[in-house]
PDB file of N, CA and C in Angstrom:
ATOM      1  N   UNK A   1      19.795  -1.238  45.041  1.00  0.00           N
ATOM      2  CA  UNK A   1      18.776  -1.840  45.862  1.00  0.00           C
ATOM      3  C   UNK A   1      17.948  -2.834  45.060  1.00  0.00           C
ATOM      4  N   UNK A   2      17.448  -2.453  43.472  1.00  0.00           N
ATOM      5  CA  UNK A   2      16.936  -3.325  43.066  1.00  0.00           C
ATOM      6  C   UNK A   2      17.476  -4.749  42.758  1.00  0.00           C
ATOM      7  N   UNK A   3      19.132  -4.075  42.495  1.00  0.00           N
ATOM      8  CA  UNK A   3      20.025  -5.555  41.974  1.00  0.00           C
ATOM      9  C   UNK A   3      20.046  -6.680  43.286  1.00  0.00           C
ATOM     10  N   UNK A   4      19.941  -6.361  44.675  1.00  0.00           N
ATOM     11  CA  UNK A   4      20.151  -6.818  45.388  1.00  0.00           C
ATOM     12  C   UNK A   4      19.025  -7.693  45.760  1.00  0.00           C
ATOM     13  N   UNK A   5      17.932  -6.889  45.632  1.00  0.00           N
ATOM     14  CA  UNK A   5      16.098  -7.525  45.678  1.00  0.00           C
ATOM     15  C   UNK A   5      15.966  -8.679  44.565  1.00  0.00           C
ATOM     16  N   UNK A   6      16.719  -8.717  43.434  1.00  0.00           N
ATOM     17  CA  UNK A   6      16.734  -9.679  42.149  1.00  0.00           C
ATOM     18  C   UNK A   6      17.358 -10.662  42.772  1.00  0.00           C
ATOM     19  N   UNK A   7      18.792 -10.617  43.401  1.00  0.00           N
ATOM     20  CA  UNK A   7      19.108 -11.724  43.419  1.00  0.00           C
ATOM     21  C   UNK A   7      18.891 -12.340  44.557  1.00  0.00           C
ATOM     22  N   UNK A   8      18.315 -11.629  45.627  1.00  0.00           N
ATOM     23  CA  UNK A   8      17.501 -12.240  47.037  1.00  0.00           C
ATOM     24  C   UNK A   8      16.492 -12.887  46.902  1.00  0.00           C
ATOM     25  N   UNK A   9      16.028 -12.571  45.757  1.00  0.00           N
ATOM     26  CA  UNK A   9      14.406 -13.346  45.224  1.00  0.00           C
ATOM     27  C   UNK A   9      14.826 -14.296  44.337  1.00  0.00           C
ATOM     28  N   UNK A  10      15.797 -14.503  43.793  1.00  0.00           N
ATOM     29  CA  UNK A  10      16.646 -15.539  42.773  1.00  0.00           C
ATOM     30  C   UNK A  10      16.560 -15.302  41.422  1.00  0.00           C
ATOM     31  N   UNK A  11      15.403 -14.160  40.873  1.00  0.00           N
ATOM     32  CA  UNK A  11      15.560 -14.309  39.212  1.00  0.00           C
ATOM     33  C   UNK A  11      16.791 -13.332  39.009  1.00  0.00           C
ATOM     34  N   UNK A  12      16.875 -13.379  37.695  1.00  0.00           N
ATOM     35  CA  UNK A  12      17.970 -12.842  36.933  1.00  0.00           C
ATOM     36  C   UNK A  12      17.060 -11.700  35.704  1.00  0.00           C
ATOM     37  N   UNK A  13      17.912 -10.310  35.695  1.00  0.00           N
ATOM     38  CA  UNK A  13      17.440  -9.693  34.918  1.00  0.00           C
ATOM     39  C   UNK A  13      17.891 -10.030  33.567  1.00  0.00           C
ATOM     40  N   UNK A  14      16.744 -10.048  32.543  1.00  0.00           N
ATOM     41  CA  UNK A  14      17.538 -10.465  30.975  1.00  0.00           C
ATOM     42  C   UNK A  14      17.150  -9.053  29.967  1.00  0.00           C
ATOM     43  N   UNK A  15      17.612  -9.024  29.222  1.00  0.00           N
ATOM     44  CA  UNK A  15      17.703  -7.821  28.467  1.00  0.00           C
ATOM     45  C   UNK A  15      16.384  -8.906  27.163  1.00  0.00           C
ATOM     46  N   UNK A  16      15.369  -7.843  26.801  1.00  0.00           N
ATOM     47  CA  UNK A  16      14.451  -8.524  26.144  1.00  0.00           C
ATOM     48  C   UNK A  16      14.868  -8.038  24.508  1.00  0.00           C
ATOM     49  N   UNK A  17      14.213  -8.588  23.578  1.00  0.00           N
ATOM     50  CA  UNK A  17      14.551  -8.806  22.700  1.00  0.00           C
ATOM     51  C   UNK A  17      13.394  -8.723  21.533  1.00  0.00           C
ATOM     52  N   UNK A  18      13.506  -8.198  20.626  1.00  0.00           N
ATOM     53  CA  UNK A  18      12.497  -7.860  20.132  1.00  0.00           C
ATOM     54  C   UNK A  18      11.688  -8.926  19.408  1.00  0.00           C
ATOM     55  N   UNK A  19      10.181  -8.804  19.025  1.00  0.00           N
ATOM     56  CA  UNK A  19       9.218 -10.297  19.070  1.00  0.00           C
ATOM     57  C   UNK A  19       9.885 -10.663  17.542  1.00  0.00           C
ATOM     58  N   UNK A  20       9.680 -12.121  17.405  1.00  0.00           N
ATOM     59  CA  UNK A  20      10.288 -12.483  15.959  1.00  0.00           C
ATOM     60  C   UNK A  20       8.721 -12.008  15.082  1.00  0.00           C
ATOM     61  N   UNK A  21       8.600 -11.523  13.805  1.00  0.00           N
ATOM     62  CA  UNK A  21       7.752 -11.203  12.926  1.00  0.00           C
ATOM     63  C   UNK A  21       7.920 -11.820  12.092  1.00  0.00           C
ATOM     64  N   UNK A  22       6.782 -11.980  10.837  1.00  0.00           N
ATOM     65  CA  UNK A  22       6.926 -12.846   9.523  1.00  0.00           C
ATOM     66  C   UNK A  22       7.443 -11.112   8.704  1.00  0.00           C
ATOM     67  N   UNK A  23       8.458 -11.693   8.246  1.00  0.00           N
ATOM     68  CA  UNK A  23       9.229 -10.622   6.709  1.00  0.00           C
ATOM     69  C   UNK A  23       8.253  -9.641   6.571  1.00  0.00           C
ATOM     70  N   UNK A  24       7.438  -9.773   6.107  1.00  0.00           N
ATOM     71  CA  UNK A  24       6.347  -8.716   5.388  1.00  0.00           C
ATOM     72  C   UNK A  24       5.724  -7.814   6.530  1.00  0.00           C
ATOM     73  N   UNK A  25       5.370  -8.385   7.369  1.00  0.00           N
ATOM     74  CA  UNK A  25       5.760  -7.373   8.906  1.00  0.00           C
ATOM     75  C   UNK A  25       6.008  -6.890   9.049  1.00  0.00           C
ATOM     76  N   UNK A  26       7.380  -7.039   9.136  1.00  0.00           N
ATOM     77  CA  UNK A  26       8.678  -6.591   9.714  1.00  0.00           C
ATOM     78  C   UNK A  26       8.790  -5.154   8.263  1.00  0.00           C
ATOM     79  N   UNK A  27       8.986  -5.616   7.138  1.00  0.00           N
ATOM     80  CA  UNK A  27       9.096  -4.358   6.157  1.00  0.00           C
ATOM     81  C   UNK A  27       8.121  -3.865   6.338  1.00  0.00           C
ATOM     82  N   UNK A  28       6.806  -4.311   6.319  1.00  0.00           N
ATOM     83  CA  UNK A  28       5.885  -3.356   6.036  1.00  0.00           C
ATOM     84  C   UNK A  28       5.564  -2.405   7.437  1.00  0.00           C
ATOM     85  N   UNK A  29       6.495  -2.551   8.747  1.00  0.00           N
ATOM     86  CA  UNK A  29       6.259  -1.440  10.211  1.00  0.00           C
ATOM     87  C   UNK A  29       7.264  -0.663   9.519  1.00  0.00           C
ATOM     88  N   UNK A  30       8.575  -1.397   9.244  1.00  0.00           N
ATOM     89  CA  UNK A  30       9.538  -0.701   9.132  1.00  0.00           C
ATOM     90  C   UNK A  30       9.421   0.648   7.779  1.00  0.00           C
ATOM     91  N   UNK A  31       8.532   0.240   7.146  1.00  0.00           N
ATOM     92  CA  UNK A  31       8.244   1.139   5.831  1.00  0.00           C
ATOM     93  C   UNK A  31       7.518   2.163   5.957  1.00  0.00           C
ATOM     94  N   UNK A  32       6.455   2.329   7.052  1.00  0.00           N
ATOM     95  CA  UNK A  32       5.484   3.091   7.376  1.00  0.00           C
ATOM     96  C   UNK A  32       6.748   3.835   8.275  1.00  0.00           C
ATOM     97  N   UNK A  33       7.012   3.492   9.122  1.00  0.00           N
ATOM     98  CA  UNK A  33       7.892   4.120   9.989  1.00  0.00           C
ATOM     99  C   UNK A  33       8.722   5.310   9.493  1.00  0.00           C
ATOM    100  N   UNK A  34       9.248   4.364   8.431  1.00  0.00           N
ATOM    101  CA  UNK A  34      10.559   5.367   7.545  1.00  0.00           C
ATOM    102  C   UNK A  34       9.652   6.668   6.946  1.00  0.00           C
ATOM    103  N   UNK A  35       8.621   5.984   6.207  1.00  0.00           N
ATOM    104  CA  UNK A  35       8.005   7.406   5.860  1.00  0.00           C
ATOM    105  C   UNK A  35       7.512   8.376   6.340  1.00  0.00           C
ATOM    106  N   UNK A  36       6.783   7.921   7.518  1.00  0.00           N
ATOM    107  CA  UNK A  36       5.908   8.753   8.327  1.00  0.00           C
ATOM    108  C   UNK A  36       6.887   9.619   8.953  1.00  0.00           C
ATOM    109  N   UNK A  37       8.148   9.439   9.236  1.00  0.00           N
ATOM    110  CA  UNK A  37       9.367   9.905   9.870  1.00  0.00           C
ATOM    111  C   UNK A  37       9.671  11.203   8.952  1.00  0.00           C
ATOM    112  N   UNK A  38      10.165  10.673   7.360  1.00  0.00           N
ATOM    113  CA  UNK A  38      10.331  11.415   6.508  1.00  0.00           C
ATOM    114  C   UNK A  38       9.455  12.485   6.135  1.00  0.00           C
ATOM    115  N   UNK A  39       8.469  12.242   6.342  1.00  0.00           N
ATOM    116  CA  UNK A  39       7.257  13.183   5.579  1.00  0.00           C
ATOM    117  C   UNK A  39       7.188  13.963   6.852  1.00  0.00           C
ATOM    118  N   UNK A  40       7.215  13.832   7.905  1.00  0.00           N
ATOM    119  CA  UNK A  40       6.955  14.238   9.022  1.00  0.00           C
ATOM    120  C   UNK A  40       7.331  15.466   9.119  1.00  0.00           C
ATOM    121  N   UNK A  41       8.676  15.028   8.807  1.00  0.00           N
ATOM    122  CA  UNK A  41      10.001  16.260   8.831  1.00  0.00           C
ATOM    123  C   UNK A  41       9.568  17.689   7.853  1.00  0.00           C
ATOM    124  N   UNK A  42       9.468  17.134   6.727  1.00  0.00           N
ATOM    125  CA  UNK A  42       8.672  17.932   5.260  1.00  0.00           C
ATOM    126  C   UNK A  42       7.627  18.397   5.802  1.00  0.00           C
ATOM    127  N   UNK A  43       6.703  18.306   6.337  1.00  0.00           N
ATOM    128  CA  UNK A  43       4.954  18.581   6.070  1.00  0.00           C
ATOM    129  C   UNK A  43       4.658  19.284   7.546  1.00  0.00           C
ATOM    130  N   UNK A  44       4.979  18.389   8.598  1.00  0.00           N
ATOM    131  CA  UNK A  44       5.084  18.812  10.171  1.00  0.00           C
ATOM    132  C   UNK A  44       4.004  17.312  10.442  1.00  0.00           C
ATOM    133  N   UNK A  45       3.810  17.772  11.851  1.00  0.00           N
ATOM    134  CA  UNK A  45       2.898  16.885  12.331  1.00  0.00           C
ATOM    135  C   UNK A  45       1.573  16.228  11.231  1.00  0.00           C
ATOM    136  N   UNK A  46       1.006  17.821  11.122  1.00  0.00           N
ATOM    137  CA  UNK A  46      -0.568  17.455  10.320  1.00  0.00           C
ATOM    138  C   UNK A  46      -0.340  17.534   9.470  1.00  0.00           C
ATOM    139  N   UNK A  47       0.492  16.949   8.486  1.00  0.00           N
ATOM    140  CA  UNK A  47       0.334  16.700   7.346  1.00  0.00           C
ATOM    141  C   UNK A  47      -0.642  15.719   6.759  1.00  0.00           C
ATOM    142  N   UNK A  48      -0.970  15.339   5.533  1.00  0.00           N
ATOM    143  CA  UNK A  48      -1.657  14.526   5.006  1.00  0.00           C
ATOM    144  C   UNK A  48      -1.272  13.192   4.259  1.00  0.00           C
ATOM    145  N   UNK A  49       0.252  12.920   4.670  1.00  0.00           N
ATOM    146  CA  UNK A  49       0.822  12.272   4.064  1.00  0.00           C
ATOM    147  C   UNK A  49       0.445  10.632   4.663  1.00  0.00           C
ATOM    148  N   UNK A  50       0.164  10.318   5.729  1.00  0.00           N
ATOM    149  CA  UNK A  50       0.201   8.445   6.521  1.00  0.00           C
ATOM    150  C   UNK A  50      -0.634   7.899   5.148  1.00  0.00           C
ATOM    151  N   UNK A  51      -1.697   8.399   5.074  1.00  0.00           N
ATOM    152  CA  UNK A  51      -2.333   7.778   3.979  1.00  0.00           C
ATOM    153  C   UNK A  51      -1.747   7.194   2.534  1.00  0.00           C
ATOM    154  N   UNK A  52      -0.893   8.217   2.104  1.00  0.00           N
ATOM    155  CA  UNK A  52       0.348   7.817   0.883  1.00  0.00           C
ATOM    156  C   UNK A  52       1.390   6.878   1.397  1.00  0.00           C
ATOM    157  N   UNK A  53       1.353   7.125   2.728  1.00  0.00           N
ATOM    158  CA  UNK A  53       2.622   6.221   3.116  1.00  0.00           C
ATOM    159  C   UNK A  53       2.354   4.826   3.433  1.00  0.00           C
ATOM    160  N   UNK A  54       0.894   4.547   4.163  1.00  0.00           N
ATOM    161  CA  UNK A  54       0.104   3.275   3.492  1.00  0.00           C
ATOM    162  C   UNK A  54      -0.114   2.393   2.199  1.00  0.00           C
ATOM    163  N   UNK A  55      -0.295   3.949   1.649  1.00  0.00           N
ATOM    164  CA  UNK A  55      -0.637   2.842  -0.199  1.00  0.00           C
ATOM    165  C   UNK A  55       0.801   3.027  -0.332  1.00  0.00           C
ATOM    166  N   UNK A  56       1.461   3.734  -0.536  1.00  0.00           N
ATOM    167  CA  UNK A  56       3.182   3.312  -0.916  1.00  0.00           C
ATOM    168  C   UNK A  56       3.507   1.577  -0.331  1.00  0.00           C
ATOM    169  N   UNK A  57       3.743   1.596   0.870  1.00  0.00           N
ATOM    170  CA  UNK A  57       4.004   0.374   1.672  1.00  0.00           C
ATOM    171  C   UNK A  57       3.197  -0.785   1.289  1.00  0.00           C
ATOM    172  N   UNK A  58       2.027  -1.093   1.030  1.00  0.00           N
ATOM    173  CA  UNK A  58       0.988  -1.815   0.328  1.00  0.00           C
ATOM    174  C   UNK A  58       1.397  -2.083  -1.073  1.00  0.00           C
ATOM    175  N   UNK A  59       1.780  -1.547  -1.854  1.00  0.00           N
ATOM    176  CA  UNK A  59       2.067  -1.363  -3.187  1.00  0.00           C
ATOM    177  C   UNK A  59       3.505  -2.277  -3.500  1.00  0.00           C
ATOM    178  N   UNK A  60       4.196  -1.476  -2.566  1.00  0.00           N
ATOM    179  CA  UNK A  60       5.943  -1.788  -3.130  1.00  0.00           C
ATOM    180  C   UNK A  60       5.996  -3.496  -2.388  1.00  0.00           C
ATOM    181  N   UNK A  61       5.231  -3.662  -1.359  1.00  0.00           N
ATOM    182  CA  UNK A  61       5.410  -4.642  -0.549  1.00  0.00           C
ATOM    183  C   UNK A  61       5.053  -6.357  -1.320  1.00  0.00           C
ATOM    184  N   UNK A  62       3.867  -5.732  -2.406  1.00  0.00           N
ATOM    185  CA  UNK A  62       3.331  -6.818  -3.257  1.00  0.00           C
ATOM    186  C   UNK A  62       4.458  -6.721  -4.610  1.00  0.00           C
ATOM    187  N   UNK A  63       5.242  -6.124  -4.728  1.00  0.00           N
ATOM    188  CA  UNK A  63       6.662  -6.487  -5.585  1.00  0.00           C
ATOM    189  C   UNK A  63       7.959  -7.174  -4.851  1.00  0.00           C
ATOM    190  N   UNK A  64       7.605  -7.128  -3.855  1.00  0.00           N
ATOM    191  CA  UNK A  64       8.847  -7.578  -2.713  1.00  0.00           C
ATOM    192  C   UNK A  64       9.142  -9.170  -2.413  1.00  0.00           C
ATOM    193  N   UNK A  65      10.420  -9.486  -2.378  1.00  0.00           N
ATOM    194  CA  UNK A  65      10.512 -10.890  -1.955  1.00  0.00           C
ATOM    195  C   UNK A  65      10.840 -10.894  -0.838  1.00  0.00           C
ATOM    196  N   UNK A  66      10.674 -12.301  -0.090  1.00  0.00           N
ATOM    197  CA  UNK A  66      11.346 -12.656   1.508  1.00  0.00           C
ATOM    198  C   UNK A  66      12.464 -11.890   1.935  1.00  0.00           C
ATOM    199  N   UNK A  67      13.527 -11.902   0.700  1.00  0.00           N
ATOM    200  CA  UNK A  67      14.868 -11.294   1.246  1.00  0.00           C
ATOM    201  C   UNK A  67      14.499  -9.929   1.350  1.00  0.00           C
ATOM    202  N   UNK A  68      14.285  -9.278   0.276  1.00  0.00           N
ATOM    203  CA  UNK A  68      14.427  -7.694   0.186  1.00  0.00           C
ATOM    204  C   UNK A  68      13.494  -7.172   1.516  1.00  0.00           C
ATOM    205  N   UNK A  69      12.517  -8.613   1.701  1.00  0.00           N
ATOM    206  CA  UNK A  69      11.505  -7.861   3.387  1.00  0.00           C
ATOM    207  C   UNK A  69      12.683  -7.853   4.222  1.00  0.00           C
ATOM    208  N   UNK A  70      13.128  -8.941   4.505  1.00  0.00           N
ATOM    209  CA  UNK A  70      14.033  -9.318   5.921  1.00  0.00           C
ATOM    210  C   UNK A  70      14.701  -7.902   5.413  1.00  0.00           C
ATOM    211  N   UNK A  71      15.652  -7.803   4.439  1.00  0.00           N
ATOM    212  CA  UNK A  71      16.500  -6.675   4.257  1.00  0.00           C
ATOM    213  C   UNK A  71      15.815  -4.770   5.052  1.00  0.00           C
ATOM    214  N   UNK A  72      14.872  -4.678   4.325  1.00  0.00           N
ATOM    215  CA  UNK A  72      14.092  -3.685   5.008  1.00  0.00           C
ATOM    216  C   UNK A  72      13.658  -3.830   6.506  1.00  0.00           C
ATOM    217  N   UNK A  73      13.365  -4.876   6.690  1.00  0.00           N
ATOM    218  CA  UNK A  73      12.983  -5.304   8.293  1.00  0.00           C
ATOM    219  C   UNK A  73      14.191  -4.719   9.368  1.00  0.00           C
ATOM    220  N   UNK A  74      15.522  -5.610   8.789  1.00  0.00           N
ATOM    221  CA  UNK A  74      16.628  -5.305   9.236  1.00  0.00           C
ATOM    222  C   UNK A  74      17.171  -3.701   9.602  1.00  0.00           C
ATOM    223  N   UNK A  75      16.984  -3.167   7.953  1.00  0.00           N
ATOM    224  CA  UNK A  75      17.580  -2.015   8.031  1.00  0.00           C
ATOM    225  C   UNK A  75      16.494  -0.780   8.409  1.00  0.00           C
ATOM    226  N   UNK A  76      15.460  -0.960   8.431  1.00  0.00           N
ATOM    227  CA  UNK A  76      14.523  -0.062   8.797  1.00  0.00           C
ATOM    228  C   UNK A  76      14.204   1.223   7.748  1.00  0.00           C
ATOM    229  N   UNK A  77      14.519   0.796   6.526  1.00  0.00           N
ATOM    230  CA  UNK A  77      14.172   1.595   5.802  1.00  0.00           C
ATOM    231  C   UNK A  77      14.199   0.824   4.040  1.00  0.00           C
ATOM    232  N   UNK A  78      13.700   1.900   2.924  1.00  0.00           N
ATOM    233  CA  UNK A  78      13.841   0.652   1.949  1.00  0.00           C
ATOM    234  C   UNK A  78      14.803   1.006   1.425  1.00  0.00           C
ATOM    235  N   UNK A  79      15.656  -0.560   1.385  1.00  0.00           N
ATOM    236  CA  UNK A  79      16.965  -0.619   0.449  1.00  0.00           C
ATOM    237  C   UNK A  79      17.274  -0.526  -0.916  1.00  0.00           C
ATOM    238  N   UNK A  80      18.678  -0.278  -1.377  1.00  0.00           N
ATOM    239  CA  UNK A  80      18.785   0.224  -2.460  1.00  0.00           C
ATOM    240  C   UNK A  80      18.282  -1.092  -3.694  1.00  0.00           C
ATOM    241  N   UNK A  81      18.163  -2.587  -3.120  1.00  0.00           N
ATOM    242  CA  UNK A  81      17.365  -2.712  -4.136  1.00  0.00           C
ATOM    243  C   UNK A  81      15.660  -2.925  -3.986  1.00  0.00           C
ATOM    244  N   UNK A  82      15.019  -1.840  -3.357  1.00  0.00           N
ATOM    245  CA  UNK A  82      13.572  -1.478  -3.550  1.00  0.00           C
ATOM    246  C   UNK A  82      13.732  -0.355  -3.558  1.00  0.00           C
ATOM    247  N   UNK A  83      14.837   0.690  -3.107  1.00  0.00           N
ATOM    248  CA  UNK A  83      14.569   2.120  -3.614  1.00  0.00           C
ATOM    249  C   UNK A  83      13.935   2.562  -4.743  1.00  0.00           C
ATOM    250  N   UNK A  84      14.129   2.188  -5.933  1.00  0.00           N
ATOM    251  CA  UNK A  84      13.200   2.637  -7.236  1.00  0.00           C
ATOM    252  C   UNK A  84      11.646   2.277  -7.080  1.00  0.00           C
ATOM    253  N   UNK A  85      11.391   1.195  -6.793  1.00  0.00           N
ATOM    254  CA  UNK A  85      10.179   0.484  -6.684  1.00  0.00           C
ATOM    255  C   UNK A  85       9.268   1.258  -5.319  1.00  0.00           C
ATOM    256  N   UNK A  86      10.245   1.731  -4.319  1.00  0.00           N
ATOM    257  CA  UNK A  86       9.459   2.590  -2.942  1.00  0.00           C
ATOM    258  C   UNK A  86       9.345   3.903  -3.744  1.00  0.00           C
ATOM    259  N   UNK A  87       9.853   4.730  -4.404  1.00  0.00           N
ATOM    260  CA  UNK A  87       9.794   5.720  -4.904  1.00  0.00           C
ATOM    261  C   UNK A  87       8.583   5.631  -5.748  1.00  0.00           C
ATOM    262  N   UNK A  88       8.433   4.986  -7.165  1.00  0.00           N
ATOM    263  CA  UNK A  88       7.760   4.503  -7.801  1.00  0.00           C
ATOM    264  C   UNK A  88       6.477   4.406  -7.394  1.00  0.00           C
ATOM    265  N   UNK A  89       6.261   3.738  -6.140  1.00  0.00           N
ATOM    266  CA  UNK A  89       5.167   3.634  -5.517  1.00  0.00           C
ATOM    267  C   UNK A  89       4.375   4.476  -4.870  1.00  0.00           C
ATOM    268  N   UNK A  90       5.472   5.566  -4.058  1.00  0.00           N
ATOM    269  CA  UNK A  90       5.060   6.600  -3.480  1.00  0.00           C
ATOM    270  C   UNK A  90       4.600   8.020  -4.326  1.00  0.00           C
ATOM    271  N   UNK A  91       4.848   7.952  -5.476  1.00  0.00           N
ATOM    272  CA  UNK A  91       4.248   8.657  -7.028  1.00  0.00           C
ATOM    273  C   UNK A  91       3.212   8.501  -7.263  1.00  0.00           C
ATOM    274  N   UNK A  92       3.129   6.664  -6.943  1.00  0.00           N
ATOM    275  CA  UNK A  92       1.406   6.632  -7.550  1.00  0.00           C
ATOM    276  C   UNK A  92       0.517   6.970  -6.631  1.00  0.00           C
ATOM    277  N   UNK A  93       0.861   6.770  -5.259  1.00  0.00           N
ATOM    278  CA  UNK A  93       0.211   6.823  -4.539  1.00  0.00           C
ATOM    279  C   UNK A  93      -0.289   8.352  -3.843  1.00  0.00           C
ATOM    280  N   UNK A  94      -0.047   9.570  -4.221  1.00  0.00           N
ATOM    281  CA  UNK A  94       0.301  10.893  -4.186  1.00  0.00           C
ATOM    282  C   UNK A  94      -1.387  11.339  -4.409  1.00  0.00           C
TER     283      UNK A  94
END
């Protein structure tokens, strides 16, 4: 019924697409994400961890270039070349 109401009214449904972000954005949602996910799992809900997972993401993000963002952006988590440096970070930040 709805497909039929779309094209009686003339638009076309489009499949949307996610907003373009600048690199550092894009890693730095995708970085909070990954952790808050991870720690989540470990600690439960109330854990005390978003705060580490802030300064981690803040930290590793000011060692990071364009690519290695897009790379994390992409993959939604940090790649094997910022793995040492996300780790690293998430130590100090503890």
């Amino acid at each position: 019924m709805i497909g039929g109401l779309l094209v009686a009214t003339g638009h076309q449904a489009v499949a949307l697409s996610d907003p373009e972000v600048p690199p550092e954005e894009g890693a730095r949602l995708a970085l909070i994400d990954y952790c808050v996910l991870q720690e989540s799992g470990k600690h439960g809900q109330y854990g005390t961890y978003v705060n580490t997972c802030k300064c981690a993401t803040n930290r590793v993000l000011k060692e990071m270039n364009q690519d290695e963002m897009k790379g994390v952006a992409k993959w939604k988590r940090p790649t094997s070349a910022v793995k040492s440096r996300w780790e690293s970070a998430w130590e100090g930040c503890k």
